[in-house]
Protein backbone atom coordinates (compact mmCIF):
# COMPACT_ATOMS: atom_id res chain seq x y z
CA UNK A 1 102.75 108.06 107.11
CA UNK A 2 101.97 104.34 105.49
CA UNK A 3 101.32 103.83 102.10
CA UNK A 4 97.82 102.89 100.90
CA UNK A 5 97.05 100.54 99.35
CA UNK A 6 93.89 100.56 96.34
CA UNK A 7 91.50 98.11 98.31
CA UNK A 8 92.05 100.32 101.58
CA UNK A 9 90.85 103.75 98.80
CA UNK A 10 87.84 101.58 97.92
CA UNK A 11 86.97 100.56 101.35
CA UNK A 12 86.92 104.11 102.62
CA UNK A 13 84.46 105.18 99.50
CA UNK A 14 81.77 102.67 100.85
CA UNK A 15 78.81 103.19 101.98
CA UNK A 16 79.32 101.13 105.54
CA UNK A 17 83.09 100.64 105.75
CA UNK A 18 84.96 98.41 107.28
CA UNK A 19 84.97 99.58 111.17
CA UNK A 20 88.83 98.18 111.65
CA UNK A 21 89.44 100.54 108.50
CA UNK A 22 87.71 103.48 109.04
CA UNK A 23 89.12 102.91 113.02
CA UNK A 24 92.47 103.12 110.96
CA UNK A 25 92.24 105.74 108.88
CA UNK A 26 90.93 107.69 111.82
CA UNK A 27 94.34 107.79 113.30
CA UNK A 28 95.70 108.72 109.99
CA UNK A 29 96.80 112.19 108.94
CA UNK A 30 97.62 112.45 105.19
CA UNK A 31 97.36 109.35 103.02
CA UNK A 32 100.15 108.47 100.74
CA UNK A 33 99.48 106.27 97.61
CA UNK A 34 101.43 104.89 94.69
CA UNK A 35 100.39 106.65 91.38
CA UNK A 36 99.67 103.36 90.13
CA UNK A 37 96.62 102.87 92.86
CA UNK A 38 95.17 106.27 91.01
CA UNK A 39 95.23 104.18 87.69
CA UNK A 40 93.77 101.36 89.25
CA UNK A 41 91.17 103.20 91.09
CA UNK A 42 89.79 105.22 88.14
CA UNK A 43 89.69 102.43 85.77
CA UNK A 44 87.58 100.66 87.82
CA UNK A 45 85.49 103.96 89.04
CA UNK A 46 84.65 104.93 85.15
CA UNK A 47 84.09 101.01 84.60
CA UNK A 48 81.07 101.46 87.55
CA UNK A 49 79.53 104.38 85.70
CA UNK A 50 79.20 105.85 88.74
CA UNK A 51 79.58 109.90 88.79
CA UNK A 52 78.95 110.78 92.65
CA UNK A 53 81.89 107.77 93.62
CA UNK A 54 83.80 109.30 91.15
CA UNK A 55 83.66 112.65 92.79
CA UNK A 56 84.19 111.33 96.24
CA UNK A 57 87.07 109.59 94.86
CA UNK A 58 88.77 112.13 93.81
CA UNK A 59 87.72 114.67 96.45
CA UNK A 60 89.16 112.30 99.04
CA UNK A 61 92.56 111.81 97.10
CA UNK A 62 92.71 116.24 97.22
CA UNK A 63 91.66 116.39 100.45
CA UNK A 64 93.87 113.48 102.20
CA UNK A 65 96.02 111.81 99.71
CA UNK A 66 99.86 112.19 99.01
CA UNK A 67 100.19 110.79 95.65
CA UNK A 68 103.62 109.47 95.20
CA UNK A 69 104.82 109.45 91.41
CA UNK A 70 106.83 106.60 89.39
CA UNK A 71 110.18 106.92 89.14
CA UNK A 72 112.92 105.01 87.33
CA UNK A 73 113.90 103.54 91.00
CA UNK A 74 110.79 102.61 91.78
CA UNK A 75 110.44 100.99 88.64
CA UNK A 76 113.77 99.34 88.56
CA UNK A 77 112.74 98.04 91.97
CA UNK A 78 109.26 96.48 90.98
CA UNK A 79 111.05 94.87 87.96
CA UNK A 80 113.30 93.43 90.24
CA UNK A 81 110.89 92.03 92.82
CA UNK A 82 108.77 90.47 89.70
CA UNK A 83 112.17 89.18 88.23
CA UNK A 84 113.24 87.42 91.69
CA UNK A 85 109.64 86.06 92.39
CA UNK A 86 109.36 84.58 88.38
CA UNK A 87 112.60 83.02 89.17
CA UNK A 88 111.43 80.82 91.98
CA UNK A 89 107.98 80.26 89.57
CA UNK A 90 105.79 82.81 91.56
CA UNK A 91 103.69 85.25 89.30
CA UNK A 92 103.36 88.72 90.89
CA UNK A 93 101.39 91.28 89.14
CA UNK A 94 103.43 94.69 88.17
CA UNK A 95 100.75 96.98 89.88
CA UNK A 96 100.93 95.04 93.20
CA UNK A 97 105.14 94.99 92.70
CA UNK A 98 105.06 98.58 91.67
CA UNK A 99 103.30 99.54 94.98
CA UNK A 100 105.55 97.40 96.76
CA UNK A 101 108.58 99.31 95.31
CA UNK A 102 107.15 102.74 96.20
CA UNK A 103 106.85 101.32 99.45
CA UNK A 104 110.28 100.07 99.22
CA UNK A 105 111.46 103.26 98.24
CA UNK A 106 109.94 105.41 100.84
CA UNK A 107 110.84 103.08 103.61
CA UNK A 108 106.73 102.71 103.81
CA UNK A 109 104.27 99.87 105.46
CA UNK A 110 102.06 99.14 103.30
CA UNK A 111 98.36 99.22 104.39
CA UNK A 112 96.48 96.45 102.57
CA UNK A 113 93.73 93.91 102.62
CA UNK A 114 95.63 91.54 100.50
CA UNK A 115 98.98 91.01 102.36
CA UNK A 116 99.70 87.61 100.60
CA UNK A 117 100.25 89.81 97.90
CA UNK A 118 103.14 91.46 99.07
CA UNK A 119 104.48 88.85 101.56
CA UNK A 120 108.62 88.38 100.52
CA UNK A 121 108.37 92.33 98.98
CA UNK A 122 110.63 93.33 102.15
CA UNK A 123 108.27 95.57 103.21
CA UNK A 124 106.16 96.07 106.47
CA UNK A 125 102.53 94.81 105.74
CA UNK A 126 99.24 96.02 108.06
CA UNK A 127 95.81 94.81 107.16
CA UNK A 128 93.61 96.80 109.08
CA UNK A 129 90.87 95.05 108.43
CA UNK A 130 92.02 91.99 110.92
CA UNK A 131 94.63 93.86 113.01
């Protein structure tokens, strides 16, 4: 299993997806995502004001998803990562460090668009949209 994640969620809820991604996710049993990717997801679903997405959303995170919850490691991880990039004057943002650390945690490669994101997290990065 590989961690998720939120712009791989998104991509899978539109209407033509990526065909790397949807080759991808093919392949893919379960889904694991960071709690956090949940937050970020439904903000941004009820911010669209769209009902149906909504429902696919959350039909696709009961029908494939692992959610995997915060906990104080995970946390104390993330505020770690953000503490050692602000020390060498990079800004990280919590959500992408706390999905890093659940990544961390769960010895997880993280499946993501964004991999400059996460690059230096210690974690194994896939973008499926190039690879």
């Amino acid at each position: 299993m590989q961690l998720v994640d939120t712009n791989i969620i998104s991509e899978l809820l539109r209407p033509r997806p990526n065909p790397g991604v949807l080759a991808w996710a093919d392949q893919q049993g379960e889904l694991a995502i960071a709690a956090i990717s949940v937050d970020e997801s439904v903000y941004g679903l009820i911010r669209n004001r769209n009902p149906a997405l909504l429902a696919a959303y959350e039909n696709l995170l009961r029908t494939r998803c692992e959610v995997l919850p915060m906990t104080q490691d995970i946390a104390h991880r993330a505020g770690t990562l953000r503490g050692e990039f602000s020390l060498r004057g990079i800004t990280r943002s919590q959500a992408d460090m706390l999905i890093a650390a659940a990544a961390q945690a769960h010895n997880l490669t993280l499946v993501t668009r964004n991999t400059r994101d996460f690059e230096g997290c210690g974690i194994g990065l896939l973008n499926p949209f190039t690879d």
